[in-house]
Protein backbone atom coordinates (compact mmCIF):
# COMPACT_ATOMS: atom_id res chain seq x y z
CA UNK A 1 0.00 0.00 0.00
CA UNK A 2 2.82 2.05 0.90
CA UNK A 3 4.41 1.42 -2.74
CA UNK A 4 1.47 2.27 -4.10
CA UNK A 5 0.35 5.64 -2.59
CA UNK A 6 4.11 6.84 -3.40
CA UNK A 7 4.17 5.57 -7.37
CA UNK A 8 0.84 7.66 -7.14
CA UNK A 9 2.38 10.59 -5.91
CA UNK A 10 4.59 10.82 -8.02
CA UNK A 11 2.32 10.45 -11.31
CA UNK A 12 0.17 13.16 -9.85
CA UNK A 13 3.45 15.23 -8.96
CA UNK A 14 1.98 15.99 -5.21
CA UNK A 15 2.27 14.88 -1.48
CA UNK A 16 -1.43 13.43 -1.06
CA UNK A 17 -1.10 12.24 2.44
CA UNK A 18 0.69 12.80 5.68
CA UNK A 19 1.18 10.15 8.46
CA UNK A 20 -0.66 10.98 11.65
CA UNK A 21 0.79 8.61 14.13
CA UNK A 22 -0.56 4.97 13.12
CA UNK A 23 -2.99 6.78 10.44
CA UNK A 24 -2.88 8.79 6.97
CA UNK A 25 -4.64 12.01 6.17
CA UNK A 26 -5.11 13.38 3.44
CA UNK A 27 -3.40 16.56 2.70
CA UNK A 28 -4.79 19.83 0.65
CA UNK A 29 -4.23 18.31 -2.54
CA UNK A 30 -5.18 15.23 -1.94
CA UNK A 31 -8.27 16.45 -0.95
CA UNK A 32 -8.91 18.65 -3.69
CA UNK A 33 -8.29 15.36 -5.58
CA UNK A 34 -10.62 13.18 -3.65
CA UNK A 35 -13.81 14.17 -5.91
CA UNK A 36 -11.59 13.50 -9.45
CA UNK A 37 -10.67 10.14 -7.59
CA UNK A 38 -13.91 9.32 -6.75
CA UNK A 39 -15.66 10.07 -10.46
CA UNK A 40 -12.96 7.67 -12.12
CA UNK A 41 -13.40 4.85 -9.44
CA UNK A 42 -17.30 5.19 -10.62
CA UNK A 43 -16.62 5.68 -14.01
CA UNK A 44 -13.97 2.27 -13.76
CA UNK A 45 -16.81 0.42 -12.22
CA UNK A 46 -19.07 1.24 -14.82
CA UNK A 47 -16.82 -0.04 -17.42
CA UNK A 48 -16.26 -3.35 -16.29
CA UNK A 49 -20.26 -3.59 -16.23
CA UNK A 50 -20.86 -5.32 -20.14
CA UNK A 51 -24.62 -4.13 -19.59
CA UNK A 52 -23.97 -1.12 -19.06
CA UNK A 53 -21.26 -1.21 -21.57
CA UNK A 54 -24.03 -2.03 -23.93
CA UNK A 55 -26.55 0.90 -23.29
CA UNK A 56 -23.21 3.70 -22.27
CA UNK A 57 -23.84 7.38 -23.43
CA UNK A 58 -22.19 10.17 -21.95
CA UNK A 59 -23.17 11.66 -18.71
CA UNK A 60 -23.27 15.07 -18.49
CA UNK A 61 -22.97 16.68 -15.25
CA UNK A 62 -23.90 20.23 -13.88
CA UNK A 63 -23.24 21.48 -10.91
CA UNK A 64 -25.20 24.53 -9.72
CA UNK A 65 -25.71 26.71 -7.01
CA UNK A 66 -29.31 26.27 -4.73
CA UNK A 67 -31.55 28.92 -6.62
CA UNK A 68 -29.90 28.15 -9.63
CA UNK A 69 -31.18 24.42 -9.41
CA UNK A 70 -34.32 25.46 -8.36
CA UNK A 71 -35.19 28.04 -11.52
CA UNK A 72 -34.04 25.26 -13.76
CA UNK A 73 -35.13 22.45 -12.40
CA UNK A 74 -37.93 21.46 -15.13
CA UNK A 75 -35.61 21.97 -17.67
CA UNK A 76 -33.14 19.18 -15.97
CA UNK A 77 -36.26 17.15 -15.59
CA UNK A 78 -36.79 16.90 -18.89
CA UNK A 79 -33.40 16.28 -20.19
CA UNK A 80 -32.33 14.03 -18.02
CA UNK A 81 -33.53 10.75 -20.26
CA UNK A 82 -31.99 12.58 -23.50
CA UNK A 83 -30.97 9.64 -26.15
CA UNK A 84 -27.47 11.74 -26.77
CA UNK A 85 -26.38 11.52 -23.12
CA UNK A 86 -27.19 10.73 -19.48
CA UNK A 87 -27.97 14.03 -17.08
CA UNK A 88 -27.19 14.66 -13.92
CA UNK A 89 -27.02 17.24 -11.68
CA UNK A 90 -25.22 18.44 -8.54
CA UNK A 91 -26.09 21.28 -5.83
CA UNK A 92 -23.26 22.79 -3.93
CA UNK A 93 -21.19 25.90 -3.08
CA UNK A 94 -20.36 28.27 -6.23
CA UNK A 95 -16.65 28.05 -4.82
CA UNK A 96 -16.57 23.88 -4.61
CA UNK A 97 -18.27 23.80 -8.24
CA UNK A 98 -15.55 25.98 -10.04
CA UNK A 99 -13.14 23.59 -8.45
CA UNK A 100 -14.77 20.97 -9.88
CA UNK A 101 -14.72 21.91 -12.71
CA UNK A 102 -11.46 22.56 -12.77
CA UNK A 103 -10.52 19.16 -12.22
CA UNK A 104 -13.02 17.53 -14.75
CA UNK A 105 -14.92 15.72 -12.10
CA UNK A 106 -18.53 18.13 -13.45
CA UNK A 107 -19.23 19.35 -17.16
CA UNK A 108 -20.99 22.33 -16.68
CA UNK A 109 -20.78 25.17 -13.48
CA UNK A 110 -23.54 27.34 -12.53
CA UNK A 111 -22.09 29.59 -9.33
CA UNK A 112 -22.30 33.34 -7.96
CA UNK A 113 -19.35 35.33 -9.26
CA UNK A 114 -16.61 35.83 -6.67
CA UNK A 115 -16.01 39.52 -6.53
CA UNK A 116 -12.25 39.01 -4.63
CA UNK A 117 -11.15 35.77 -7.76
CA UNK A 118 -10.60 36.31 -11.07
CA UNK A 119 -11.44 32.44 -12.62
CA UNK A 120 -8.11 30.67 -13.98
CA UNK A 121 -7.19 30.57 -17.74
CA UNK A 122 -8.59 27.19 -18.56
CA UNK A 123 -12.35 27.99 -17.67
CA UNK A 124 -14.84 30.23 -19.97
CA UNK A 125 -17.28 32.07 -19.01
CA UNK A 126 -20.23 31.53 -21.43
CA UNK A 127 -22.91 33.81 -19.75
CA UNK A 128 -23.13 36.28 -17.18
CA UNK A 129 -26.43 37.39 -15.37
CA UNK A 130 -27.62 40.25 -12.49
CA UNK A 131 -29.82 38.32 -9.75
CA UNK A 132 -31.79 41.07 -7.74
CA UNK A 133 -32.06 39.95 -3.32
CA UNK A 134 -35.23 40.93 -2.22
CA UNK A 135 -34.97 41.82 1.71
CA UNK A 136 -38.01 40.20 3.01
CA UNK A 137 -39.25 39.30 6.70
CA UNK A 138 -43.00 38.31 8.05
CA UNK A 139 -42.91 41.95 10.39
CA UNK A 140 -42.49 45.46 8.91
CA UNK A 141 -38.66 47.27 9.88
CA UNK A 142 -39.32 50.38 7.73
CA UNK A 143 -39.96 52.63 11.13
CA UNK A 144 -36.34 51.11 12.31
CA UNK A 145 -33.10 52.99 11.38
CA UNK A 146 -31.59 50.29 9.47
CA UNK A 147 -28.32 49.84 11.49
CA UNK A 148 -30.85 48.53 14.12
CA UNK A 149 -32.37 46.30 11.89
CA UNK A 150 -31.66 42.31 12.54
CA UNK A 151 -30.36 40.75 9.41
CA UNK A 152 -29.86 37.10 8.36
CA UNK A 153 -27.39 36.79 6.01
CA UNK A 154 -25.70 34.56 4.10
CA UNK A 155 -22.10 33.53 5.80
CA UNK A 156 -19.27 35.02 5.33
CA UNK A 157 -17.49 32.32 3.34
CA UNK A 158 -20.25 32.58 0.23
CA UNK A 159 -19.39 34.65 -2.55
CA UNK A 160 -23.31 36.20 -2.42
CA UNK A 161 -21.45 37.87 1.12
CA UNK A 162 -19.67 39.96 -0.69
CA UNK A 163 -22.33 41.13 -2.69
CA UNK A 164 -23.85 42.21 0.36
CA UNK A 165 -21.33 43.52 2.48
CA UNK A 166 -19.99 45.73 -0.60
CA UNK A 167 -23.35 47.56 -0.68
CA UNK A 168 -22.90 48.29 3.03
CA UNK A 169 -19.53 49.20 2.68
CA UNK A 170 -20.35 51.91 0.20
CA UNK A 171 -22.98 53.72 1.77
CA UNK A 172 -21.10 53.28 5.39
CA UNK A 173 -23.35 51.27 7.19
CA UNK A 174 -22.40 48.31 9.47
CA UNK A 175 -25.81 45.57 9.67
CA UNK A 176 -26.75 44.37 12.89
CA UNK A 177 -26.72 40.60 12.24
CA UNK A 178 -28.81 38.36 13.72
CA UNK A 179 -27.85 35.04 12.34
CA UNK A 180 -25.18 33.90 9.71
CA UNK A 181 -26.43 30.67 7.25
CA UNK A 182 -25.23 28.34 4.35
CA UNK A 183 -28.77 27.35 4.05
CA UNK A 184 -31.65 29.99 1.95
CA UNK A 185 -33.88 27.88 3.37
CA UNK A 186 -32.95 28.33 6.88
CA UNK A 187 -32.32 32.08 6.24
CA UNK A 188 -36.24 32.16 4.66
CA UNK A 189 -37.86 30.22 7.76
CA UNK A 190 -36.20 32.30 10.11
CA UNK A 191 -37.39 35.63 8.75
CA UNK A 192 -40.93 33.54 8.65
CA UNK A 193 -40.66 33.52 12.24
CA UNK A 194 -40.19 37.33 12.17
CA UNK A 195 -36.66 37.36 13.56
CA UNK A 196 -35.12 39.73 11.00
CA UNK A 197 -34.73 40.68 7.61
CA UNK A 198 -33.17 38.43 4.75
CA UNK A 199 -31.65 38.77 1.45
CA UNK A 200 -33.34 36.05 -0.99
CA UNK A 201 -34.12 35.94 -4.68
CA UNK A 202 -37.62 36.85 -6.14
CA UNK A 203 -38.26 33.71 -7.08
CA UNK A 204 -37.21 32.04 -4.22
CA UNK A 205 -39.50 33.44 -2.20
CA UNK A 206 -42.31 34.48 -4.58
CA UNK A 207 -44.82 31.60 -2.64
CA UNK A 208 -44.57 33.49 0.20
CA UNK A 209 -44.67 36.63 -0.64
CA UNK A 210 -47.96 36.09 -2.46
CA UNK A 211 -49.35 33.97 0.60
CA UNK A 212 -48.55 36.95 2.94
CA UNK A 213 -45.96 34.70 4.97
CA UNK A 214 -43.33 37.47 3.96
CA UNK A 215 -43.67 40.66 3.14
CA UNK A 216 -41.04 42.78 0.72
CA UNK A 217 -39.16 45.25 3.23
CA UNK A 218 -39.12 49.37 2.00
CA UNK A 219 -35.26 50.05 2.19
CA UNK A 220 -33.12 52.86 0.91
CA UNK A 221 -30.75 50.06 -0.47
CA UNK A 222 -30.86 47.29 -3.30
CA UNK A 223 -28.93 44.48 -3.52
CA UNK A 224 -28.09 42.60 -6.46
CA UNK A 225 -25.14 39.33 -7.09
CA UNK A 226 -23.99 38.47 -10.82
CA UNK A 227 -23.68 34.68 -11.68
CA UNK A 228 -22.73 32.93 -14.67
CA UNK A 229 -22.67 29.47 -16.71
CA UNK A 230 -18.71 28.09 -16.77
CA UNK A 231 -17.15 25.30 -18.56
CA UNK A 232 -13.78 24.38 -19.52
CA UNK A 233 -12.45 26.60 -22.17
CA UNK A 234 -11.24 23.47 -24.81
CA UNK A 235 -15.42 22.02 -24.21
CA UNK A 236 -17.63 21.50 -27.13
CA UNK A 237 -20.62 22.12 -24.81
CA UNK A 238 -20.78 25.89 -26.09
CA UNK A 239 -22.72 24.90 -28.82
CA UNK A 240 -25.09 22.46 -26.94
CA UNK A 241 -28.80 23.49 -26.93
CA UNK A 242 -28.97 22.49 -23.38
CA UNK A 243 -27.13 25.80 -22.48
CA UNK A 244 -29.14 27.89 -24.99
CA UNK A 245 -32.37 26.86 -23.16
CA UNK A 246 -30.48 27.68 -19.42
CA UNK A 247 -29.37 30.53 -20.58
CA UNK A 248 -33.25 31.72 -22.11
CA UNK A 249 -34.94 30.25 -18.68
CA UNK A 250 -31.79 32.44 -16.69
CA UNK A 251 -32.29 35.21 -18.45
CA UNK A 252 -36.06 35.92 -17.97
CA UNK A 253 -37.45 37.92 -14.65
């Protein structure tokens, strides 16, 4: 095993573990590796399957950020039995999907622009679009100086953050924050509950405004995140009507 993990190392051209006592960890690269490791092991499997050998097409994988996923959701629905390829689809942080991509372990990247990274030479940006954040809560802050106000925000770690703190910034205010969240969902129930103001997309939260479980806050600010569609820059997908129709559902209010 020992023999093994060094002839690998030295392929890849990287340290991938360090010896912890009687145990191995895995070091940065070696996690930044894990999900490329993982896709061929599946892929490998695959191929020694003759049936599936048989019936193979190409999968084709996206990875997107939550309310990307959800506004194109249908459209993944019905493409995922299409007779040129095999679809599927991954949710996770915008930072964790341009990774991925990176490496080759997803196809397609739908993430929130970072405004402090410039993407590397190797990945294209095919598309770029403005996403407005509605603040929204179930009680009424407009009679509340808004440095008072109780915000939920997205954490600091996000790239949507910086979005927000950048608007802030400018117009020299410093939020009083109530709670910090990876999770929209989270963030949406607990402004439900009435326990500040969040930052959401229209249509994330469209059901409840129209249901009266949130109401759309009057503030002197607006607050607005770019995203975009990424794949690698030597991909053929540029020309795949898959990422015309994204791009036409993405594009629309």
């Amino acid at each position: 095993l020992t023999q093994s993990i060094h002839r690998l190392e030295k392929e890849i051209g990287a340290k991938l573990f360090t010896q912890k006592g009687k145990y191995l960890e895995l070091t940065t690269d070696g996690k930044a590796l894990l999900p490329l490791a993982l896709k061929i092991l599946e892929l490998w499997k695959k191929a020694k399957n003759p049936q599936i050998r048989m019936t193979l097409k190409p999968t084709l994988t996206i990875g997107m950020y939550d309310n990307a996923a959800l506004r194109l959701a249908k459209l993944v629905q019905q493409n995922t039995s299409s007779e040129h390829y095999s679809l599927e689809f991954i949710i996770d942080k915008s930072t964790s999907l341009l990774r991925n991509l990176q490496l080759g372990s997803i196809d397609i990247a739908i993430t929130v622009i970072s405004k402090k990274y410039t993407t590397t030479k190797d990945i294209r940006c095919l598309a770029t679009f403005q996403e407005e954040l509605l603040p929204v809560s179930s009680k009424q802050f407009h009679k509340i100086p808004l440095p008072q106000i109780p915000f939920i925000l997205y954490n600091q770690e996000s790239n949507t953050r910086d979005y927000i703190d950048e608007i802030f910034t400018t117009n020299s205010l410093k939020p009083t924050i109530y709670a910090e969240s990876t999770s929209t969902t989270f963030m949406k129930e607990l402004a439900i509950l009435g326990c500040g103001i969040t930052l959401l997309p229209a249509n994330f939260v469209k059901q409840e405004l129209l249901t009266g479980l949130l109401k759309k806050q009057s503030l002197p600010l607006k607050w607005k995140r770019l995203f975009g569609i990424f794949i690698q820059k030597d991909s053929q997908l540029a020309d795949n009507n898959l990422i015309y129709e994204m791009i036409k559902i993405l594009k629309s209010p």
